[in-house]
N, C-alpha and C. Protein backbone atom coordinates (compact mmCIF):
# COMPACT_ATOMS: atom_id res chain seq x y z
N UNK A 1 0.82 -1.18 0.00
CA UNK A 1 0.00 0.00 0.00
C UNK A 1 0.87 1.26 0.00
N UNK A 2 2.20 0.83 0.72
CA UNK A 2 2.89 2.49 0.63
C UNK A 2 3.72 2.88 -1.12
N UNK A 3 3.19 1.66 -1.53
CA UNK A 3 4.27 2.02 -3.18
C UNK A 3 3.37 2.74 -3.78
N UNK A 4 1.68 2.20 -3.25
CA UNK A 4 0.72 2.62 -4.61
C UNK A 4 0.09 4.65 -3.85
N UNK A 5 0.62 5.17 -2.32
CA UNK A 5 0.34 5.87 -2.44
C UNK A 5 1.70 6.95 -2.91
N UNK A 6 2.59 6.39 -2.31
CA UNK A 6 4.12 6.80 -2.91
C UNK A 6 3.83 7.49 -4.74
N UNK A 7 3.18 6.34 -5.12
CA UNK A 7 3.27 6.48 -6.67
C UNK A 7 2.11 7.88 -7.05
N UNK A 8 1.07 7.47 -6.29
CA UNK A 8 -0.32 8.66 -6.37
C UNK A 8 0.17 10.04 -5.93
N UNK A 9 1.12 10.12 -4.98
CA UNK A 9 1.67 11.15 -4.52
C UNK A 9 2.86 12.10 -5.72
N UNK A 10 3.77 11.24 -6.41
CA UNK A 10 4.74 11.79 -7.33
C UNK A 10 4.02 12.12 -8.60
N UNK A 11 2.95 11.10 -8.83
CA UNK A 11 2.25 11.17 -9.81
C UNK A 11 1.39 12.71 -10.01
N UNK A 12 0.80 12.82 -8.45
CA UNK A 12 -0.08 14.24 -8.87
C UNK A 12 1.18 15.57 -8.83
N UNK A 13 2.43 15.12 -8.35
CA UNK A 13 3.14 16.38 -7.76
C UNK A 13 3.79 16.97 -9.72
N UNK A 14 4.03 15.31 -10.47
CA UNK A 14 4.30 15.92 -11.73
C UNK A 14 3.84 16.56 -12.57
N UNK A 15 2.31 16.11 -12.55
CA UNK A 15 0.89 16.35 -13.14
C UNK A 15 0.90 18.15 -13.12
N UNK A 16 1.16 18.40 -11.40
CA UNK A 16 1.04 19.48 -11.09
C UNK A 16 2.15 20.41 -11.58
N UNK A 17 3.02 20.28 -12.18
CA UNK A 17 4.37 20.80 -12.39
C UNK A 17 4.04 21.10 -13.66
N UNK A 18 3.25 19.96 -14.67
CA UNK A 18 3.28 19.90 -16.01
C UNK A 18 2.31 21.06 -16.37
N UNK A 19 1.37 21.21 -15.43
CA UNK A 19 0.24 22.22 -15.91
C UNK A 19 0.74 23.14 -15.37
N UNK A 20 1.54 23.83 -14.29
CA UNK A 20 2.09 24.91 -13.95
C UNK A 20 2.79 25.51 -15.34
N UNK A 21 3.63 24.73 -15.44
CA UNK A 21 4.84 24.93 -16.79
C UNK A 21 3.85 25.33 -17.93
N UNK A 22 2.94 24.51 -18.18
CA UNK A 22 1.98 24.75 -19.65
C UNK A 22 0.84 25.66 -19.54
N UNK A 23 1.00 26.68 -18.59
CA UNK A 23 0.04 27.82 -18.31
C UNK A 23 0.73 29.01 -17.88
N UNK A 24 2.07 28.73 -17.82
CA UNK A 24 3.36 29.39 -17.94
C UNK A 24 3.15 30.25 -16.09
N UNK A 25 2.85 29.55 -15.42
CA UNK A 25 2.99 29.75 -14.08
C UNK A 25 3.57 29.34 -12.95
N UNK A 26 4.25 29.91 -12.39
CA UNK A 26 5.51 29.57 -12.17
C UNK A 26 5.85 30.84 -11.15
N UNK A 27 6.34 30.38 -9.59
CA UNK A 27 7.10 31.19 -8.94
C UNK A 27 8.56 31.53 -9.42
N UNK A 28 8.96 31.52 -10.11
CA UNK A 28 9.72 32.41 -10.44
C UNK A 28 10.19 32.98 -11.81
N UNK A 29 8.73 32.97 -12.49
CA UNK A 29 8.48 33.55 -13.58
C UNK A 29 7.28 34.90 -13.06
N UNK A 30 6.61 34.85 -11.85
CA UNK A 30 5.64 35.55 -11.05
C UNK A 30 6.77 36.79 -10.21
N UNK A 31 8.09 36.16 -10.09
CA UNK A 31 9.31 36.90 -9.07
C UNK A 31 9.50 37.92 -10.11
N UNK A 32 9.81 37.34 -11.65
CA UNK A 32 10.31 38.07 -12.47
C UNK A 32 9.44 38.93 -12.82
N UNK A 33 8.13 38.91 -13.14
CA UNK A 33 7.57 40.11 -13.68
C UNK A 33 7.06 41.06 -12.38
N UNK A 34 7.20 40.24 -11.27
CA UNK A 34 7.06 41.94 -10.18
C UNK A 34 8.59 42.62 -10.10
N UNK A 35 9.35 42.16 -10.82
CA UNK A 35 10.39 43.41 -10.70
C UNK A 35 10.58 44.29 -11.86
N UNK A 36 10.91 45.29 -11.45
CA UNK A 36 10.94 46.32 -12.54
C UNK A 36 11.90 46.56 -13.54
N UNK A 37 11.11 46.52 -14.66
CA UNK A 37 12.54 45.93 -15.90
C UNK A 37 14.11 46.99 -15.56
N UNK A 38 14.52 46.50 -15.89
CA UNK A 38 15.90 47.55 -16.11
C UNK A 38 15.80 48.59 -16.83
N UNK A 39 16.11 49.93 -16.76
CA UNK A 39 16.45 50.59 -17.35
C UNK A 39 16.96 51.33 -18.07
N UNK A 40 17.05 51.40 -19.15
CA UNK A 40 17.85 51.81 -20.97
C UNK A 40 18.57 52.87 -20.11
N UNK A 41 20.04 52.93 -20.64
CA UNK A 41 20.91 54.00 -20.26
C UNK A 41 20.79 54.73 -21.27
N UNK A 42 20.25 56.46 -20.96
CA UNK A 42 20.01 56.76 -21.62
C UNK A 42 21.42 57.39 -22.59
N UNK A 43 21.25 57.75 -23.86
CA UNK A 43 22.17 58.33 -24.79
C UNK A 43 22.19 59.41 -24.70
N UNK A 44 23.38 60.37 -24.64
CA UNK A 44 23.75 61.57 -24.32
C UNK A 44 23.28 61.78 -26.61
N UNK A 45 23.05 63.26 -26.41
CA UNK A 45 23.04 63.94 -27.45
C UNK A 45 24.50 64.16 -27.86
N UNK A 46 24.56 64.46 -29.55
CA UNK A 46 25.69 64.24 -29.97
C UNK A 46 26.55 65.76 -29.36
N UNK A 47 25.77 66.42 -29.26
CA UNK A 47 26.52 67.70 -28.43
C UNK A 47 26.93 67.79 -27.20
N UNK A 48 25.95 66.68 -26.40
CA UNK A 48 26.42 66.83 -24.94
C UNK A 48 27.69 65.63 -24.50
N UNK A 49 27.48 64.77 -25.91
CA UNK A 49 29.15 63.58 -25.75
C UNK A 49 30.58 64.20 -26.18
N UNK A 50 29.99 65.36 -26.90
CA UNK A 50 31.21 65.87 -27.40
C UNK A 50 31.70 66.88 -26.41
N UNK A 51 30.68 68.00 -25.67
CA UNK A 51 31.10 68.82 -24.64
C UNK A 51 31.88 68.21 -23.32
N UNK A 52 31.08 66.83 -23.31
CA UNK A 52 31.91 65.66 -21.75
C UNK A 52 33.27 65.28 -22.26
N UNK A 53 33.18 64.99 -23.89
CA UNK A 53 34.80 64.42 -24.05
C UNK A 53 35.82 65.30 -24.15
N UNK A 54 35.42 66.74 -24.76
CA UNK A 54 36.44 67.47 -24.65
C UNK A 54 36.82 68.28 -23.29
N UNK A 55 35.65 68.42 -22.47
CA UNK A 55 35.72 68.63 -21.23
C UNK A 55 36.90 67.57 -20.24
N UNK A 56 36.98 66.36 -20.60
CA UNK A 56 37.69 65.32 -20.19
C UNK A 56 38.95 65.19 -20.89
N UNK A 57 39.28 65.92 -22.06
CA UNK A 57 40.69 65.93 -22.72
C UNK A 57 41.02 66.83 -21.86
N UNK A 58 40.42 68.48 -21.98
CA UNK A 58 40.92 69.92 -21.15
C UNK A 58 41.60 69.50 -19.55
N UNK A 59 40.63 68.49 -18.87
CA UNK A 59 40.75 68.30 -17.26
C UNK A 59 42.24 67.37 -17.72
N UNK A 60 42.51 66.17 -18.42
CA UNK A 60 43.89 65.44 -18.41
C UNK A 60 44.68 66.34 -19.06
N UNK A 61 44.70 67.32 -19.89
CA UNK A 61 45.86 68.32 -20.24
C UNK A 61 46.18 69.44 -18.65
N UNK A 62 44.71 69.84 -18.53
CA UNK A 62 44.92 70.57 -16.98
C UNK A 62 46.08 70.18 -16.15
N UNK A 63 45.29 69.37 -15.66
CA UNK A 63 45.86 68.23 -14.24
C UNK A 63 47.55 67.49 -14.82
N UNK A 64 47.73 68.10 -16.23
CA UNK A 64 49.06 67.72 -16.47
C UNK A 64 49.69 66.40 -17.36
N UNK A 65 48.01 65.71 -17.61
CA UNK A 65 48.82 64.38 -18.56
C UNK A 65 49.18 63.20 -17.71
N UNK A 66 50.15 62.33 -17.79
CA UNK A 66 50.78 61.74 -17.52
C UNK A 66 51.94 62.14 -17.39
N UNK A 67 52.58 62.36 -15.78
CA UNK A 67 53.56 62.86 -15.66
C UNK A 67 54.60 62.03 -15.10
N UNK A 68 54.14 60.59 -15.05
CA UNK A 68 54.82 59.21 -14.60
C UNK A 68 55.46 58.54 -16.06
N UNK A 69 56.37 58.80 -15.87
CA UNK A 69 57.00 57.30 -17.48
C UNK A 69 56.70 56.13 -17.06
N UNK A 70 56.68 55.42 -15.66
CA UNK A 70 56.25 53.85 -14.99
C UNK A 70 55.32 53.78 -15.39
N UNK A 71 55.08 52.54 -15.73
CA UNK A 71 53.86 51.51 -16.19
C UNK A 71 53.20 51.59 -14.91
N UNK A 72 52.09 51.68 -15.30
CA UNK A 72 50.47 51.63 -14.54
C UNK A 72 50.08 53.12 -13.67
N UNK A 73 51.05 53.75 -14.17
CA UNK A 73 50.85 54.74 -13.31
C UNK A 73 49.83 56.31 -14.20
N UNK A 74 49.41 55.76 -15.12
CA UNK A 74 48.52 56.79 -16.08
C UNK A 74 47.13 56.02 -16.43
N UNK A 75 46.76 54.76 -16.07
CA UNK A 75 46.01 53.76 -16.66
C UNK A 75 44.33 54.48 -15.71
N UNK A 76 44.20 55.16 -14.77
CA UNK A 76 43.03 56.22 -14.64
C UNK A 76 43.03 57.00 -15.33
N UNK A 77 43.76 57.68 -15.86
CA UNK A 77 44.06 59.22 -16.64
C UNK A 77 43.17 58.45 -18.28
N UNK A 78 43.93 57.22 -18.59
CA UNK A 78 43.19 56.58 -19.70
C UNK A 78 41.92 56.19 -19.93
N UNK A 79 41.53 55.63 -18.86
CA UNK A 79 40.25 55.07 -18.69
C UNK A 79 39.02 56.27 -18.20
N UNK A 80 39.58 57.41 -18.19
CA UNK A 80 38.97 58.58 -17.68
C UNK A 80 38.39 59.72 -19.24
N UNK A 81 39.91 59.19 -20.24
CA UNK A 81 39.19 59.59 -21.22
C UNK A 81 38.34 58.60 -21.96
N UNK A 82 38.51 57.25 -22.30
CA UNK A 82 37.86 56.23 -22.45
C UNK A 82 36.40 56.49 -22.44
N UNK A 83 35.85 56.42 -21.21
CA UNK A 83 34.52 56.49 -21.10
C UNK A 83 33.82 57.03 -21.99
N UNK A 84 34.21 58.78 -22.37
CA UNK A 84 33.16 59.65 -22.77
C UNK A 84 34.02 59.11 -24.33
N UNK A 85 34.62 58.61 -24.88
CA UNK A 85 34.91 58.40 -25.81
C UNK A 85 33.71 57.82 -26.22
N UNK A 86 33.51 56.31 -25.53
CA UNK A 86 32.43 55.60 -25.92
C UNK A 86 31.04 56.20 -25.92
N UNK A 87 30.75 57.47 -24.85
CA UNK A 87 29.39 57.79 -25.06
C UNK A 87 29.34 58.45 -26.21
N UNK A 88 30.39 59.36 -26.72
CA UNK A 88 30.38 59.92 -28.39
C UNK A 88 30.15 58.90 -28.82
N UNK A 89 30.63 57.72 -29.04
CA UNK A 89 30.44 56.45 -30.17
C UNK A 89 29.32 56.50 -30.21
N UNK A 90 28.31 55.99 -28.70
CA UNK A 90 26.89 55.70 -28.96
C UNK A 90 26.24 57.34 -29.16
N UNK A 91 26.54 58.30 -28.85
CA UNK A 91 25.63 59.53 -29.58
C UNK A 91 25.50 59.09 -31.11
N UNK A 92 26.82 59.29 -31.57
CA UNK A 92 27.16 59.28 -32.89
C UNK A 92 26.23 58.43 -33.75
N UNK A 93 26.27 57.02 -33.26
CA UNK A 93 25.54 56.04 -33.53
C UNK A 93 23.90 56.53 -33.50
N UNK A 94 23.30 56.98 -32.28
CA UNK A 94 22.39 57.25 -32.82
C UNK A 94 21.52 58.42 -33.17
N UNK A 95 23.01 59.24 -33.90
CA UNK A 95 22.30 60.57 -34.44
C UNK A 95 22.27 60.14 -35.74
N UNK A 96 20.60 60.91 -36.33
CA UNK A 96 20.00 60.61 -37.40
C UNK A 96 20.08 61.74 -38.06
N UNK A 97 21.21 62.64 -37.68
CA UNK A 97 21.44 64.07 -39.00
C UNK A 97 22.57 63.84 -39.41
N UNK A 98 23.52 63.30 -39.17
CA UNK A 98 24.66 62.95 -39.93
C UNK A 98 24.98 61.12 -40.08
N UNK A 99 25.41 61.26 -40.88
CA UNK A 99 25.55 59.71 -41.14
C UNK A 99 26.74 59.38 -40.70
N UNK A 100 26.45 57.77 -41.29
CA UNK A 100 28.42 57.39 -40.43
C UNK A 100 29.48 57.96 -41.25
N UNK A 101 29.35 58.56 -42.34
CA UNK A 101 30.58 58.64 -43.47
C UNK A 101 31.31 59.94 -42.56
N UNK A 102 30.24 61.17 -41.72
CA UNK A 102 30.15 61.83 -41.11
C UNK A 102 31.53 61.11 -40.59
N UNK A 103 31.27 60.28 -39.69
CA UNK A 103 32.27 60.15 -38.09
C UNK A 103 32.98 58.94 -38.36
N UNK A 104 32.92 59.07 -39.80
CA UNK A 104 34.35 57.63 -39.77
C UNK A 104 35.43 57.62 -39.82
N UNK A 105 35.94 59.12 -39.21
CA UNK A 105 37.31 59.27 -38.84
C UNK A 105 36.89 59.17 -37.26
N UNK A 106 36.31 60.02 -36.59
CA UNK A 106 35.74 60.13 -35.29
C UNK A 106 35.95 58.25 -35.02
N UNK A 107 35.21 57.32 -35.36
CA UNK A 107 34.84 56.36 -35.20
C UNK A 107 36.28 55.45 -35.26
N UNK A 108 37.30 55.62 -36.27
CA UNK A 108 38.49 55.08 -36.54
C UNK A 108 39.80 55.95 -35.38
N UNK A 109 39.50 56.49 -34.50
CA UNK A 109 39.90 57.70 -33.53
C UNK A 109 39.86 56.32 -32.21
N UNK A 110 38.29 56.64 -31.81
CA UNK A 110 37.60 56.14 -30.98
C UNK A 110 38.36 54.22 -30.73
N UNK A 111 38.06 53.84 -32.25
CA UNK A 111 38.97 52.62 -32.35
C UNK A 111 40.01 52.28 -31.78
N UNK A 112 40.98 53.01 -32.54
CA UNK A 112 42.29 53.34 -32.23
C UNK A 112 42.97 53.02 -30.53
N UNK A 113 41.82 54.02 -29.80
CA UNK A 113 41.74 54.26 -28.40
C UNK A 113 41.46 52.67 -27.35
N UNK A 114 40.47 52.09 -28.41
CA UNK A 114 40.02 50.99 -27.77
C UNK A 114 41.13 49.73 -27.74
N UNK A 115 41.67 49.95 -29.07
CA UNK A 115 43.13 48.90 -28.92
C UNK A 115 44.31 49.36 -28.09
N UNK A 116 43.89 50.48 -27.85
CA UNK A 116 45.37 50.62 -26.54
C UNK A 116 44.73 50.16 -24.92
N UNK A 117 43.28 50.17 -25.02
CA UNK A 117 42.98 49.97 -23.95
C UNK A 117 42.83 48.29 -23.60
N UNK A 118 42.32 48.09 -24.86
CA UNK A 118 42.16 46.68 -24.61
C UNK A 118 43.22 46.08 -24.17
N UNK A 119 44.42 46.83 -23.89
CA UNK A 119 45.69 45.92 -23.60
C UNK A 119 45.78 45.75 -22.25
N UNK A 120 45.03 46.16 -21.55
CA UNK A 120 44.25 46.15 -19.59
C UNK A 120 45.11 46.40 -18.75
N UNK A 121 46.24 47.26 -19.70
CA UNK A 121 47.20 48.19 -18.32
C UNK A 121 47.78 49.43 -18.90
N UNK A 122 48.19 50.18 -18.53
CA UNK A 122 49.27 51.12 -18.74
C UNK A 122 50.65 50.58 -18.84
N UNK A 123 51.19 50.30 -20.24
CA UNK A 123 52.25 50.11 -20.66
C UNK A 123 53.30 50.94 -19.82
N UNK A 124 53.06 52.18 -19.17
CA UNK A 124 53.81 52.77 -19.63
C UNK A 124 54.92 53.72 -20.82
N UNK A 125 56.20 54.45 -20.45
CA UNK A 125 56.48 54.93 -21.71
C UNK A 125 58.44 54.09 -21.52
N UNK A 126 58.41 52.71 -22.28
CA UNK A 126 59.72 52.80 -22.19
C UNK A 126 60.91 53.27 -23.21
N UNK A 127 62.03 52.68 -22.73
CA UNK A 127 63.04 53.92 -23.74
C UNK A 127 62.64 52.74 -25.11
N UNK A 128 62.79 53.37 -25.95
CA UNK A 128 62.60 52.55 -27.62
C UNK A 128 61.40 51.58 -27.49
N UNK A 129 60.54 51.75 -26.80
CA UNK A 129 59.51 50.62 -26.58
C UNK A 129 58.44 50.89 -27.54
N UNK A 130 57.32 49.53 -26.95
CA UNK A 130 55.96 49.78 -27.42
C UNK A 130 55.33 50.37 -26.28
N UNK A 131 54.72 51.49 -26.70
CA UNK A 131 53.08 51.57 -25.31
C UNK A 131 52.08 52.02 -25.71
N UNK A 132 50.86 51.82 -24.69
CA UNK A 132 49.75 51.80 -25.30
C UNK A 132 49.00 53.56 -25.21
N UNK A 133 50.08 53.99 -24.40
CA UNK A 133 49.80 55.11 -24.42
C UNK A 133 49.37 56.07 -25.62
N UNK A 134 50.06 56.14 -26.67
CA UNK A 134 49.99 56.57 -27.87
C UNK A 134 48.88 56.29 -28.44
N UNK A 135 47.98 55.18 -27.97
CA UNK A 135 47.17 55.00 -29.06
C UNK A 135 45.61 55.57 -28.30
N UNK A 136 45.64 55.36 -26.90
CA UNK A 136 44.57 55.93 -25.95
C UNK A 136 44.50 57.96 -26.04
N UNK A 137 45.74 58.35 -25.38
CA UNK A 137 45.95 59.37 -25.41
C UNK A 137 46.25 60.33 -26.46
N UNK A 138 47.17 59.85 -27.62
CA UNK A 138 47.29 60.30 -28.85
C UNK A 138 46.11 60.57 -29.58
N UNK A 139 45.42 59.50 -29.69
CA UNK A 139 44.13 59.61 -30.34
C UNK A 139 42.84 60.22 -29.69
N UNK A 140 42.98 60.47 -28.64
CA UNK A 140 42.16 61.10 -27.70
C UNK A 140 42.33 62.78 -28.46
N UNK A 141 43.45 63.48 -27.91
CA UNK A 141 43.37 64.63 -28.33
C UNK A 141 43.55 64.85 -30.04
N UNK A 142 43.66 63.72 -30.69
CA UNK A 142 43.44 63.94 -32.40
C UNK A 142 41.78 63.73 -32.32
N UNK A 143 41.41 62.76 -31.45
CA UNK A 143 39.66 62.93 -31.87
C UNK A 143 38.87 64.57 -31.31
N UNK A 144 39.49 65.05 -30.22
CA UNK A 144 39.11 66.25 -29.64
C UNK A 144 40.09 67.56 -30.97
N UNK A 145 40.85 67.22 -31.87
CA UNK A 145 40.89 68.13 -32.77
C UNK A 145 39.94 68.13 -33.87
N UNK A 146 39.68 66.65 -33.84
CA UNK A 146 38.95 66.20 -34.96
C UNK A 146 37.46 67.12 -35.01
N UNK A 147 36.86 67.02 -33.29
CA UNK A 147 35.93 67.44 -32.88
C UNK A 147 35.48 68.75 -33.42
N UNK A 148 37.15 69.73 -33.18
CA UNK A 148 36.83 71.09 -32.98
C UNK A 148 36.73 71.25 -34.39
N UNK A 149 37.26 70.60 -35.65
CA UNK A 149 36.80 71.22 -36.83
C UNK A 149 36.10 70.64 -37.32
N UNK A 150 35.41 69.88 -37.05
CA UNK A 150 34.05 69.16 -37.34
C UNK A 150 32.52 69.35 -36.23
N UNK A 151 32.64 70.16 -35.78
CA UNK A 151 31.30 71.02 -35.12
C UNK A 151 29.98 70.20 -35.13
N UNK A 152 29.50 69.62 -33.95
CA UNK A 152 28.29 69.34 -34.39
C UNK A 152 26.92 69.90 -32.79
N UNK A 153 25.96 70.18 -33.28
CA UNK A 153 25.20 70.31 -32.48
C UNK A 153 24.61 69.70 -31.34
């Protein structure tokens, strides 16, 4: 007698699982929709990514650059222009008055920046070396020249 209620017991608990699932009800499909979706970061305007990035070239020329030749010792200063680099990318991306032919130097700039970063340190500057400096920072203030003679709203 305990197999056949054993069996009546697993039997209704699957039963019950199968029609939960096929009516799409479900504690923690019920968890998920009482929370509140995430929210879209919003996109800066193509004027207000360009005022933050050059605002963020002016503050690392300010404050002096990189005034360390040692490795790791500029890799905030990089990642500081970095950021607003990328929010120009996504303005850029989704401004609908200029096209990409517009910012495909801007965009090949921005690039540039991302392969020095992707290298996940501050090279440093050694004597006859490689560093990644040149390609973050260099291209930083060529995209903030780029900026100033290419004007956008």
């Amino acid at each position: 007698m305990g197999r056949h209620i054993w069996g009546k017991t697993v039997g209704a608990l699957v039963l019950a699982a199968t029609v939960a699932a096929a009516s799409g009800c479900s504690s923690s499909s019920d968890e998920d929709t009482a929370k509140p979706a995430a929210k879209a970061e919003k996109t800066l305007s193509v004027g207000e990514a360009t005022t933050t990035f050059q605002a963020a070239v002016t503050k690392f020329d300010t404050d002096g650059g990189c005034l360390e030749q040692e490795p790791g010792t500029c890799w905030e200063q990089m990642q500081a222009l970095m950021k607003p680099a990328r929010d120009l990318r996504k303005a850029a991306n989704a401004d609908k008055e200029t096209g990409p032919e517009f910012w495909s130097d801007a965009y090949a700039l921005i690039d540039t920046m991302e392969d020095g970063i992707a290298v996940g340190e501050d090279q440093g500057v050694p004597a006859g070396g490689v560093t990644n400096r040149t390609d973050v920072l260099g291209s930083a203030h060529k995209l903030s020249d780029w900026l100033d003679k290419n004007p956008v709203a």
